[in-house]
C-alpha atoms as a PDB file:
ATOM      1  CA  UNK A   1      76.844 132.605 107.938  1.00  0.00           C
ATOM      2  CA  UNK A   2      73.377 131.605 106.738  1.00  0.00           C
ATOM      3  CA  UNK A   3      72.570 127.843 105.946  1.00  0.00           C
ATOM      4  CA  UNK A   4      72.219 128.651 102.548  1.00  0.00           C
ATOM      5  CA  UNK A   5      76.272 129.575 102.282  1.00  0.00           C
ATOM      6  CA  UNK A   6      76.897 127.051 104.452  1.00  0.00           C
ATOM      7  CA  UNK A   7      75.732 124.572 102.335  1.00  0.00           C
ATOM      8  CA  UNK A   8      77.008 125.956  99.498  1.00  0.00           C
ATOM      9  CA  UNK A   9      80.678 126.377 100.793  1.00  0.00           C
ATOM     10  CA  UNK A  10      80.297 122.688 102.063  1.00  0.00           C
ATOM     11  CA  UNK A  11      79.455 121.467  98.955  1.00  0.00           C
ATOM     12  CA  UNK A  12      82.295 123.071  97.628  1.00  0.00           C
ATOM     13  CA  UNK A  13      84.820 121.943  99.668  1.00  0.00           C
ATOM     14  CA  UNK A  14      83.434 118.367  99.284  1.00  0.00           C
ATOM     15  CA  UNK A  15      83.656 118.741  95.319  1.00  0.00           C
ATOM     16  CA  UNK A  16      87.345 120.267  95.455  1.00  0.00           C
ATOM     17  CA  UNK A  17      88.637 117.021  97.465  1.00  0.00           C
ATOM     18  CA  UNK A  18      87.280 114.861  94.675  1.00  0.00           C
ATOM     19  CA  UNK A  19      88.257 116.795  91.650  1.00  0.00           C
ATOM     20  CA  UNK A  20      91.875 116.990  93.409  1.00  0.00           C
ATOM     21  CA  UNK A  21      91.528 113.342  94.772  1.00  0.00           C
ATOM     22  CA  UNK A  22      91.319 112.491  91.087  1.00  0.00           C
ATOM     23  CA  UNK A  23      93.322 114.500  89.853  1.00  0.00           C
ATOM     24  CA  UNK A  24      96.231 114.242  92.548  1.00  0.00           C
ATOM     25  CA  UNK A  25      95.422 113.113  95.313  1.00  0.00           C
ATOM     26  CA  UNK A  26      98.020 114.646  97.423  1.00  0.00           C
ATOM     27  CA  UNK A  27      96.299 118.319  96.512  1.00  0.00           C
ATOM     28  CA  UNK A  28      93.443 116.613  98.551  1.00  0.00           C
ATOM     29  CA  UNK A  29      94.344 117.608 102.149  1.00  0.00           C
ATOM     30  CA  UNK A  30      93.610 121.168 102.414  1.00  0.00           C
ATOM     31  CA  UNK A  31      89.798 121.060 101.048  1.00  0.00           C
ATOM     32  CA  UNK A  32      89.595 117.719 103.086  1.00  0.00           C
ATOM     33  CA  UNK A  33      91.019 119.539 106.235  1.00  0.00           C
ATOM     34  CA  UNK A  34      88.839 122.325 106.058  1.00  0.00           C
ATOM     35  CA  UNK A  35      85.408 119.686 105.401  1.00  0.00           C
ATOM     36  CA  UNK A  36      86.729 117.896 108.759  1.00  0.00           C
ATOM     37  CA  UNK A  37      86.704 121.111 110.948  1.00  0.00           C
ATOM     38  CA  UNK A  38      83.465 122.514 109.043  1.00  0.00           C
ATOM     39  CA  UNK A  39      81.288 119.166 109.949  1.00  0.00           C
ATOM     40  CA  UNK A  40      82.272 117.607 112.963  1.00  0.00           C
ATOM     41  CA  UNK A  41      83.903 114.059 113.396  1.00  0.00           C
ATOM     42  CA  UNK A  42      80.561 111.985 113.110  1.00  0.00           C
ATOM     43  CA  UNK A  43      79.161 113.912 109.797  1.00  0.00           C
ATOM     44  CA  UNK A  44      82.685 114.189 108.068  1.00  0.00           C
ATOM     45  CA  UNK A  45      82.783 110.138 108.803  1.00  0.00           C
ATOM     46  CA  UNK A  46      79.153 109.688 107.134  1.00  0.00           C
ATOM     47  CA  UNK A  47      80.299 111.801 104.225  1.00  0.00           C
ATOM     48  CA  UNK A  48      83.839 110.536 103.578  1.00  0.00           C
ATOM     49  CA  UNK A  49      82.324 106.632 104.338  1.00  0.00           C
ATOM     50  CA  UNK A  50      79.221 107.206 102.185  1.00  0.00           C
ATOM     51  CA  UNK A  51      81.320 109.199  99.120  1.00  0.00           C
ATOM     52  CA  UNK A  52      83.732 105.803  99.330  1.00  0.00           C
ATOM     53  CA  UNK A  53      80.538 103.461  98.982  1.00  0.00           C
ATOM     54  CA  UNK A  54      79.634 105.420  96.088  1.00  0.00           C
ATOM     55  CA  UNK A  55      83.097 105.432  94.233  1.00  0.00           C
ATOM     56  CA  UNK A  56      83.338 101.844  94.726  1.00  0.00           C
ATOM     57  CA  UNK A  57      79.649 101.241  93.655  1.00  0.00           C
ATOM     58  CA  UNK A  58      80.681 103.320  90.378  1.00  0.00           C
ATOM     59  CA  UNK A  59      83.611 101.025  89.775  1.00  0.00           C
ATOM     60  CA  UNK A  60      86.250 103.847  90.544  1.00  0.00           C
ATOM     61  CA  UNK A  61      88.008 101.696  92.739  1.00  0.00           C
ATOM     62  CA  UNK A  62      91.940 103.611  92.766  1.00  0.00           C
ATOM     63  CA  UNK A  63      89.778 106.371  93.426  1.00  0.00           C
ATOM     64  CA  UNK A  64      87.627 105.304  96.356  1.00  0.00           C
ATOM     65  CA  UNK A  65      91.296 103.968  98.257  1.00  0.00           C
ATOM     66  CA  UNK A  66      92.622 107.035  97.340  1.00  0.00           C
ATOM     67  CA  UNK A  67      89.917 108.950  99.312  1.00  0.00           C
ATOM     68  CA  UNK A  68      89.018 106.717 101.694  1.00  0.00           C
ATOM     69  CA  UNK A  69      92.832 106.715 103.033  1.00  0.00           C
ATOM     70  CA  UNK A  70      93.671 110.555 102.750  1.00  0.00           C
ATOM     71  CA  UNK A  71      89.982 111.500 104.920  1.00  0.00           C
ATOM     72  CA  UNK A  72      90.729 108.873 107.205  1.00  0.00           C
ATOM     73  CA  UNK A  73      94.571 110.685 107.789  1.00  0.00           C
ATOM     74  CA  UNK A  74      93.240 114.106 107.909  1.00  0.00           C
ATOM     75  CA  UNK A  75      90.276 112.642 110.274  1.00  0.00           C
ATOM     76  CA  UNK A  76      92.811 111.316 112.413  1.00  0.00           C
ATOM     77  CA  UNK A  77      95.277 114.280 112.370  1.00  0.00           C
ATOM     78  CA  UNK A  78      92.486 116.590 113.104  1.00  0.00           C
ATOM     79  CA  UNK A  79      91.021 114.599 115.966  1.00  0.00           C
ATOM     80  CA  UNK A  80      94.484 114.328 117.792  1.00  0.00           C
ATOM     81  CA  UNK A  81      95.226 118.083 116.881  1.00  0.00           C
ATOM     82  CA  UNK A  82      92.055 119.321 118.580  1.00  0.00           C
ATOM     83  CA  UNK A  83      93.184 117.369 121.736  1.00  0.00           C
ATOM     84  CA  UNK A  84      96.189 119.888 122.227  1.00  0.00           C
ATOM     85  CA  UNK A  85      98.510 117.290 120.756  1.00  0.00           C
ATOM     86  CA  UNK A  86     102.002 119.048 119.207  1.00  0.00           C
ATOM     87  CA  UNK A  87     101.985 118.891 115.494  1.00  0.00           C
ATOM     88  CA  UNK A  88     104.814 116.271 115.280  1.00  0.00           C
ATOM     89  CA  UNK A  89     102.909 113.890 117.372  1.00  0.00           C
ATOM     90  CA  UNK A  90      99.653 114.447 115.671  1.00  0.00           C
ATOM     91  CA  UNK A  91     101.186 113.912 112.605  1.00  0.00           C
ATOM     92  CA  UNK A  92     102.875 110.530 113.660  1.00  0.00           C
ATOM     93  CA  UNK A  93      99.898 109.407 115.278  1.00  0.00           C
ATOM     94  CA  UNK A  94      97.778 109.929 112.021  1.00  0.00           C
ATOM     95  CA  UNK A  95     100.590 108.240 109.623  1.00  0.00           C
ATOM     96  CA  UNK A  96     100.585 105.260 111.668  1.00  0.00           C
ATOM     97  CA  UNK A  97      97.143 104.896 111.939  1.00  0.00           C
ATOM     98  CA  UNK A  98      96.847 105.032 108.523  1.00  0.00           C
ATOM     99  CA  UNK A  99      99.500 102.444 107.280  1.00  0.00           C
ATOM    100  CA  UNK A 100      97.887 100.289 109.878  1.00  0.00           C
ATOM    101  CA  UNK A 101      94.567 100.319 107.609  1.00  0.00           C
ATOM    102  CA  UNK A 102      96.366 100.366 104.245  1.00  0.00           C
ATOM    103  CA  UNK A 103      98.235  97.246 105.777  1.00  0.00           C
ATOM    104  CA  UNK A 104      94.786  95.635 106.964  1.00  0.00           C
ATOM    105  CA  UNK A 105      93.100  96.541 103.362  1.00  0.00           C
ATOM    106  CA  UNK A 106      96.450  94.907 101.902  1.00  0.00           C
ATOM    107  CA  UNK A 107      96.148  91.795 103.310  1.00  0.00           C
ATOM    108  CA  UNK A 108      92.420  91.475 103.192  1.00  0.00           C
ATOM    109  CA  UNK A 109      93.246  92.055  98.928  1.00  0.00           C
ATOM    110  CA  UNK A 110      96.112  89.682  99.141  1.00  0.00           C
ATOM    111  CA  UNK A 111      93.325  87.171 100.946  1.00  0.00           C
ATOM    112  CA  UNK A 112      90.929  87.336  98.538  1.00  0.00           C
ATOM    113  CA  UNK A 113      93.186  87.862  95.372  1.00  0.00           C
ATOM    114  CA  UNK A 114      95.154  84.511  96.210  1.00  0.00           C
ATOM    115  CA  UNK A 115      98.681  83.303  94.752  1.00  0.00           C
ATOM    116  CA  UNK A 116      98.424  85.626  91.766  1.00  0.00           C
ATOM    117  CA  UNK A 117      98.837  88.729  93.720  1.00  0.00           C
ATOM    118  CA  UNK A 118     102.845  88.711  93.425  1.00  0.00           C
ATOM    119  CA  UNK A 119     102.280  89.339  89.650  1.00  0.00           C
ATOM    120  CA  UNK A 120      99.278  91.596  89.844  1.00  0.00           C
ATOM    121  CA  UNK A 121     101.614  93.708  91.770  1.00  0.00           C
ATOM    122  CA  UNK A 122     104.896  92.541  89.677  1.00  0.00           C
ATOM    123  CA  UNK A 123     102.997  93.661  86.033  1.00  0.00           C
ATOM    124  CA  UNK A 124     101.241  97.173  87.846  1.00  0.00           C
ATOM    125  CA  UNK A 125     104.666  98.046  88.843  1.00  0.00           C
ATOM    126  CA  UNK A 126     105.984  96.952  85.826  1.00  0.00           C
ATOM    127  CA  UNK A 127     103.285  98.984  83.857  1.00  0.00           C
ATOM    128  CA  UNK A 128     103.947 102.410  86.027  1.00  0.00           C
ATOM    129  CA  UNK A 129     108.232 102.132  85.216  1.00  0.00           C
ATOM    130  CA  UNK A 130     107.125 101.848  81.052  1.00  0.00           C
ATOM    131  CA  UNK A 131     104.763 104.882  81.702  1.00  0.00           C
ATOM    132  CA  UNK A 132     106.922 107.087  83.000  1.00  0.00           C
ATOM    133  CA  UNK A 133     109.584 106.228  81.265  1.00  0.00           C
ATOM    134  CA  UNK A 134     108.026 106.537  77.740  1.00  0.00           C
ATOM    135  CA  UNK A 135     107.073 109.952  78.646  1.00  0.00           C
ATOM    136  CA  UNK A 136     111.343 110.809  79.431  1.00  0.00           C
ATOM    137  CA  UNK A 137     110.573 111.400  83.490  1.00  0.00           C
ATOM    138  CA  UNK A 138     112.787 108.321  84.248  1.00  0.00           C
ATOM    139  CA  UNK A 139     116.291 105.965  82.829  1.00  0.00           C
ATOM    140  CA  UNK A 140     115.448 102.688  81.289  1.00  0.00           C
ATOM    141  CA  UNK A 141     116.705 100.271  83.491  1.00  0.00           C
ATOM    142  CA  UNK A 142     116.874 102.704  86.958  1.00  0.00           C
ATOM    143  CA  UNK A 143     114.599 101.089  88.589  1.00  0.00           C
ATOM    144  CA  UNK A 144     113.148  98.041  88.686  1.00  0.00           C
ATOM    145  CA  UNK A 145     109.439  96.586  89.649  1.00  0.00           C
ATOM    146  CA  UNK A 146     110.545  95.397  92.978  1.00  0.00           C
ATOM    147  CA  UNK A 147     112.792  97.909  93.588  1.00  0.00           C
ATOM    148  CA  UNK A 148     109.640 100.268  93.069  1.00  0.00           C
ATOM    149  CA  UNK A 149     106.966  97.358  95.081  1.00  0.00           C
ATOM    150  CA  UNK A 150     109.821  97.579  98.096  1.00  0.00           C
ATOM    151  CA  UNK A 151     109.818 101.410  98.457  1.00  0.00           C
ATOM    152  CA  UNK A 152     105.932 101.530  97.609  1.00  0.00           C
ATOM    153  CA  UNK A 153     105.042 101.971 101.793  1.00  0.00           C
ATOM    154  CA  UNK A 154     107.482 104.981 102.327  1.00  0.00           C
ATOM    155  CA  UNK A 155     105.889 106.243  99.074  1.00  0.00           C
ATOM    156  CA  UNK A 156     102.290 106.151 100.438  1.00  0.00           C
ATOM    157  CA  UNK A 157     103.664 108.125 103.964  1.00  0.00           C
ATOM    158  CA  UNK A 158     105.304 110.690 101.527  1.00  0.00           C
ATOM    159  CA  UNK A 159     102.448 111.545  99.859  1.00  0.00           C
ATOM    160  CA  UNK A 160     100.297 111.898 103.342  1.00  0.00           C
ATOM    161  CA  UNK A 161     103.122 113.413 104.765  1.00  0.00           C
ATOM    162  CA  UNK A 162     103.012 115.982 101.796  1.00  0.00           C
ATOM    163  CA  UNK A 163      99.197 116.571 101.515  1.00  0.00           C
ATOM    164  CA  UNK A 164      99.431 117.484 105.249  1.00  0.00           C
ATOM    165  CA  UNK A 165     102.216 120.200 104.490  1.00  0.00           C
ATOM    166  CA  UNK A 166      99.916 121.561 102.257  1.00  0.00           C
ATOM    167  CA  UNK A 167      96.728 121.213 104.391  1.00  0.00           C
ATOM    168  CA  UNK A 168      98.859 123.261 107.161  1.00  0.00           C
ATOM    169  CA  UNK A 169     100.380 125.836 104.483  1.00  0.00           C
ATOM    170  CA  UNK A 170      96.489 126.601 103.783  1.00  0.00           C
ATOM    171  CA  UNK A 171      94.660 125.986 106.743  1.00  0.00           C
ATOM    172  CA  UNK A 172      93.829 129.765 107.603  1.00  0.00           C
ATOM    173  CA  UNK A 173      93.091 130.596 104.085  1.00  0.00           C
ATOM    174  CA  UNK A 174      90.513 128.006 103.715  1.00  0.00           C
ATOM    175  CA  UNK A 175      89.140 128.552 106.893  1.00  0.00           C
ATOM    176  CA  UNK A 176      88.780 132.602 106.391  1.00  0.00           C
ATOM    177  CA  UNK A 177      86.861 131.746 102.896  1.00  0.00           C
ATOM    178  CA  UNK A 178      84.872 128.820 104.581  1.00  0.00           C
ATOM    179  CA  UNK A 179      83.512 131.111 107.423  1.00  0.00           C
ATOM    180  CA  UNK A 180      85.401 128.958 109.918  1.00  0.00           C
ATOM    181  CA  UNK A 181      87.426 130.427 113.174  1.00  0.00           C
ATOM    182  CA  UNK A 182      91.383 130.714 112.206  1.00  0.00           C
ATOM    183  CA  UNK A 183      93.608 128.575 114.019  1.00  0.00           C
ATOM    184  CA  UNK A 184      96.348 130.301 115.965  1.00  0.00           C
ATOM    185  CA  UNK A 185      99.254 127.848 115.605  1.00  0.00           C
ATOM    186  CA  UNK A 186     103.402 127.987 115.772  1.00  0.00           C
ATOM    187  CA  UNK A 187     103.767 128.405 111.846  1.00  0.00           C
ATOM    188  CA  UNK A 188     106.674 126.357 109.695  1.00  0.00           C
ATOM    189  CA  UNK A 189     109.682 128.118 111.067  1.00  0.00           C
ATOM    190  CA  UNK A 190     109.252 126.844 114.600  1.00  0.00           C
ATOM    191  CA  UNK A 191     109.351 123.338 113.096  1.00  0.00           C
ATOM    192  CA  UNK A 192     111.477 121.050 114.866  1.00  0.00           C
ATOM    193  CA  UNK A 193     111.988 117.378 114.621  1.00  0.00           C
ATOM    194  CA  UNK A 194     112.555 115.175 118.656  1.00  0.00           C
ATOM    195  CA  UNK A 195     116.234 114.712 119.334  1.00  0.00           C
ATOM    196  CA  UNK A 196     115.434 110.715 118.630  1.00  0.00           C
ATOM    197  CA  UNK A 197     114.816 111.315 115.036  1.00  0.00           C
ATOM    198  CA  UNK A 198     118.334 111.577 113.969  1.00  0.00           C
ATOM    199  CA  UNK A 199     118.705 108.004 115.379  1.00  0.00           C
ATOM    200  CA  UNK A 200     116.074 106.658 113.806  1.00  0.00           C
ATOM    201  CA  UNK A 201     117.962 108.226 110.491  1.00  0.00           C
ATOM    202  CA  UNK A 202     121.642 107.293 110.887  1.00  0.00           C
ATOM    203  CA  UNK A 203     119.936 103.941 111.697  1.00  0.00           C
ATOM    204  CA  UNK A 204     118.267 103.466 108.776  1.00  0.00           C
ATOM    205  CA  UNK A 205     120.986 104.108 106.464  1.00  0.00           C
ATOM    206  CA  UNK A 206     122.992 102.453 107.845  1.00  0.00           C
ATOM    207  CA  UNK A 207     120.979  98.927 107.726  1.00  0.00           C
ATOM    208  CA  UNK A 208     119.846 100.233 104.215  1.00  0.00           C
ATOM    209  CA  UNK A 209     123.093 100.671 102.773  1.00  0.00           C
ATOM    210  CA  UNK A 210     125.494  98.773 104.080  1.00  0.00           C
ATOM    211  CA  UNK A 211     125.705  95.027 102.646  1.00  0.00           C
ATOM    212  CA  UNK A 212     123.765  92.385 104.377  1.00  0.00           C
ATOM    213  CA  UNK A 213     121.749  89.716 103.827  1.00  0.00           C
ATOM    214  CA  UNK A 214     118.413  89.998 105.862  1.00  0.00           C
ATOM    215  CA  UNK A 215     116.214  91.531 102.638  1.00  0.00           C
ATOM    216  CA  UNK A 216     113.508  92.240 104.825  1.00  0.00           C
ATOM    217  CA  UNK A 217     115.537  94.454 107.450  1.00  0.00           C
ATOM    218  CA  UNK A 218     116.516  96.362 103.751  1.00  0.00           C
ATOM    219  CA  UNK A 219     113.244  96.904 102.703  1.00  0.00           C
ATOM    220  CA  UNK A 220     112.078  98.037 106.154  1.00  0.00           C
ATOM    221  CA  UNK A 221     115.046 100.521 106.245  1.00  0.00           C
ATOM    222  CA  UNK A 222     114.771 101.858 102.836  1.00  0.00           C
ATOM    223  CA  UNK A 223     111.605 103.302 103.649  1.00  0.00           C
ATOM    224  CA  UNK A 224     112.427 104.577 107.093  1.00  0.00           C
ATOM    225  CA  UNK A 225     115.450 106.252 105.568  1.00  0.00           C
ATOM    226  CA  UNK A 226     113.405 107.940 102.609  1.00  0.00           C
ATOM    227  CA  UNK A 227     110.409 109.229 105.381  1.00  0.00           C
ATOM    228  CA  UNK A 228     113.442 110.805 107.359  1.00  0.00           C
ATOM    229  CA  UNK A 229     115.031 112.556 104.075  1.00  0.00           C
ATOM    230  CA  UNK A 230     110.950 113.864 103.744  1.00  0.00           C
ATOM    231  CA  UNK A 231     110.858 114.951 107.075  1.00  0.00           C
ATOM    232  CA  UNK A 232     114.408 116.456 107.667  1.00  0.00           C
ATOM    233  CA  UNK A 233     113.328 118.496 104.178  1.00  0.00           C
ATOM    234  CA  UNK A 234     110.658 120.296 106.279  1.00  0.00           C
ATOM    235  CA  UNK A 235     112.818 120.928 109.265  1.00  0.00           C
ATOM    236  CA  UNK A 236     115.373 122.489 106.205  1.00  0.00           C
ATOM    237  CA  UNK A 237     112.750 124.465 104.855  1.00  0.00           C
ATOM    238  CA  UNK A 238     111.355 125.726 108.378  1.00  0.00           C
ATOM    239  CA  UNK A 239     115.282 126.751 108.790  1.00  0.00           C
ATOM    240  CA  UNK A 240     114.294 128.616 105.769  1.00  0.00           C
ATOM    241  CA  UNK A 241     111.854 130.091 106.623  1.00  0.00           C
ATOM    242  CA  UNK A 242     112.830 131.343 110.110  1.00  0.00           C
ATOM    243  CA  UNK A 243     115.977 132.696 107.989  1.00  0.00           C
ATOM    244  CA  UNK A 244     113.302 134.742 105.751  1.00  0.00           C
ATOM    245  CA  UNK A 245     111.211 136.118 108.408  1.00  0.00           C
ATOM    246  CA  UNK A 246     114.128 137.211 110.728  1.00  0.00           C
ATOM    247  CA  UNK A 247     116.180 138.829 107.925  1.00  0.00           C
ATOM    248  CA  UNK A 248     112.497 140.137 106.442  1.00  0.00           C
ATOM    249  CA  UNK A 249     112.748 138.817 102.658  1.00  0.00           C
ATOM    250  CA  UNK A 250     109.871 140.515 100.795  1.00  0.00           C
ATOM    251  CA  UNK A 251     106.852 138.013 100.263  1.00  0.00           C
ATOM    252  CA  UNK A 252     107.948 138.112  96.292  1.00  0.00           C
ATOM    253  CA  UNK A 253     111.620 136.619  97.253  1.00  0.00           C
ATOM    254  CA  UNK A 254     110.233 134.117  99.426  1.00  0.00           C
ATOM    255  CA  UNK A 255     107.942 133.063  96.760  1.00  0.00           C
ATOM    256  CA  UNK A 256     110.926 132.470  94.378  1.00  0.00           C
ATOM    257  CA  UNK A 257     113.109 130.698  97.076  1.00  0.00           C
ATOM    258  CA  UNK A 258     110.782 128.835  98.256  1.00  0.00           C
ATOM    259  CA  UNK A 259     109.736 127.212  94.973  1.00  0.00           C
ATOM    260  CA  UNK A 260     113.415 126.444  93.998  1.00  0.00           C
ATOM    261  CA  UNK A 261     114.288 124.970  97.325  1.00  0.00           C
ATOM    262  CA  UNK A 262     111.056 122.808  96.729  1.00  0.00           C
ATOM    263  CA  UNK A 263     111.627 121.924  92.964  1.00  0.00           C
ATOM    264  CA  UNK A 264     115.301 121.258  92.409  1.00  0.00           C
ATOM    265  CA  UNK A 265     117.105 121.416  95.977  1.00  0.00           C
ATOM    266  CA  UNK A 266     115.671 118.767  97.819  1.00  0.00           C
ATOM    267  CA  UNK A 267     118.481 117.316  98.730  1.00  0.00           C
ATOM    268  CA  UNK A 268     120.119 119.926 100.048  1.00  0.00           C
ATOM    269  CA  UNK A 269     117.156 121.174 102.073  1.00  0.00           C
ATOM    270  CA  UNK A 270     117.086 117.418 103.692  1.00  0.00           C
ATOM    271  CA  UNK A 271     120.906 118.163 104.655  1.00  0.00           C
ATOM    272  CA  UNK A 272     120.070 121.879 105.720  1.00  0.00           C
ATOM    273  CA  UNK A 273     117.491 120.400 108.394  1.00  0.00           C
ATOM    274  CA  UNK A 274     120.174 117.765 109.623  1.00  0.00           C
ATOM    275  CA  UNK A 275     122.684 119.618 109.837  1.00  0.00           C
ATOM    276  CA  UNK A 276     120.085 122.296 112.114  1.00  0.00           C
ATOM    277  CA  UNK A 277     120.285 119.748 114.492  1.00  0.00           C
ATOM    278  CA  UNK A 278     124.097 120.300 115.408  1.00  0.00           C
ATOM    279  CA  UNK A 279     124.567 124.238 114.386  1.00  0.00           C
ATOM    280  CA  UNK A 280     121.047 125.385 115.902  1.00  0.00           C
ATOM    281  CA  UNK A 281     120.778 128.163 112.325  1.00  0.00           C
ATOM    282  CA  UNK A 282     117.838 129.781 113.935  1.00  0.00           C
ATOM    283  CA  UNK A 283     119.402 130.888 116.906  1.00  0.00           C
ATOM    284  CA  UNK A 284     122.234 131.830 114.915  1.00  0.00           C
ATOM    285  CA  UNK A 285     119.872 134.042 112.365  1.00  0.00           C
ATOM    286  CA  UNK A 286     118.592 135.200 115.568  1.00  0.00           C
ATOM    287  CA  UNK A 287     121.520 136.665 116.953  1.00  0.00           C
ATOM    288  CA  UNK A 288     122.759 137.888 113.396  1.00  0.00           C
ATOM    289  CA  UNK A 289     119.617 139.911 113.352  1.00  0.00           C
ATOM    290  CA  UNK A 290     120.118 141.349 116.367  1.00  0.00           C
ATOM    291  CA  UNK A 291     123.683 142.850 115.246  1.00  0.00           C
ATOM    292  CA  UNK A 292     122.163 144.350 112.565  1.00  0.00           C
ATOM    293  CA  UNK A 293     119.845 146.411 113.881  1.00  0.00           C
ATOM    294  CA  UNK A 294     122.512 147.796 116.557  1.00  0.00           C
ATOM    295  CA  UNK A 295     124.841 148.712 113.928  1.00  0.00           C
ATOM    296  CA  UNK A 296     121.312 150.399 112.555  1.00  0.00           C
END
């Protein structure tokens, strides 16, 4: 590739994570994935640090967080990834990372914002609940502005969580069009949560659910529980997926499936990836398949 394109395509990819930081933000990870392996870690830092400097300096201060957080995950994620880390642990490793920052640019807010930062937070809340349920998306009165401030740090891991789905989905597409080398990886149907996670789960319901009075042991669990629904939804629609690729769905099926699994069967996705962790459905498909084509 000359320089010329590679500028070009850089530039590119640098303009598509802001348009879709702005937009989105959680449409961010793919072009920001891509910029990561294109530069390098030092000039992706200078960019992603520098672009930041100049949001803030513009007064687009949601924005600059926004971006600032999301290249600092993918930076992280990438940098454990090219180490020969599994996916699962790069993942982790990057979420945690980052919640450790959003926690250190939280209190550093909370530091400088003083005693009035209950009700900046109370009225912003407040503010997003009347938005969205104005525009019919949400109940009156199914939510509150704590109840929405108390579930807001499982919310921010959902939406990394989410943006690196999508950064994975398109990695190799993004990297044929960019000129960069594709990345021979096991693909979503090999996905498959540690044992340990299910604990971690039946845990956190538990101490979410049942009645007790230690609020912050709640709040902690309420998040923990919604991250596991997240992440037992992938391991569903990896079960999915392995189920389409044994039993070769056309592409045009999968397509269909895939986007009403995603868009109005969460739920039952999240239970489909639990429940994969007592009946095994892959090997099952497997040996289903292999029936088949005897009796063919």
């Amino acid at each position: 590739m000359s320089a010329r394109a590679h500028i070009q395509k850089t530039l590119i990819l640098v303009a598509m994570a802001v348009f879709l930081t702005a937009t989105t933000g959680i449409l961010s990870g793919p072009p920001l994935k891509a910029l990561r392996v294109k530069l390098g870690r030092g000039p992706f830092v200078l960019t992603f640090a520098g672009l930041t400097t100049l949001f803030l300096g513009l007064g687009w201060t949601i924005g600059a967080i926004t971006f600032f957080v999301m290249s600092f995950f993918i930076a992280v994620f990438v940098e454990f990834d090219e180490r020969g880390e599994e996916l699962f642990y790069s993942g982790l490793y990057a979420t945690l990372f980052s919640m450790v920052l959003v926690t250190i640019g939280f209190g550093v807010w909370m530091a400088k914002t003083g005693s009035e930062w209950v009700g900046h937070l109370t009225s912003g809340a407040q503010a997003i609940i009347d938005q969205y349920t104005g525009a019919g998306i949400i109940a009156e009165a199914t939510i509150s502005a704590r109840d929405l401030l108390v579930q807001a740090p499982s919310a921010v891991v959902i939406v990394l969580l989410i943006s690196l789905l999508l950064a994975l989905v398109f990695e190799n597409g993004i990297h044929l069009w960019a000129g960069l080398p594709l990345i021979k990886r096991r693909g979503l149907k090999d996905f498959r949560l540690p044992e340990a996670t299910i604990w971690v789960l039946i845990g956190s319901m538990a101490a979410a659910y049942v009645k007790h009075d230690i609020k912050w042991l709640q709040a902690v669990s309420v998040n923990l529980f919604h991250i596991c629904l997240l992440i037992y939804f992938f391991q569903g629609l990896a079960v999915t997926s392995y189920f389409f690729t044994t039993f070769r769905v056309s592409r045009l099926w999968r397509v269909v499936w895939m986007a009403i699994l995603v868009l109005q069967l969460f739920l039952f996705v999240s239970v489909l990836g639990l429940l994969d962790y007592w009946v095994d459905f892959r090997g099952w498909f497997l040996k289903k398949s292999a029936q088949l084509d005897k009796k063919v």
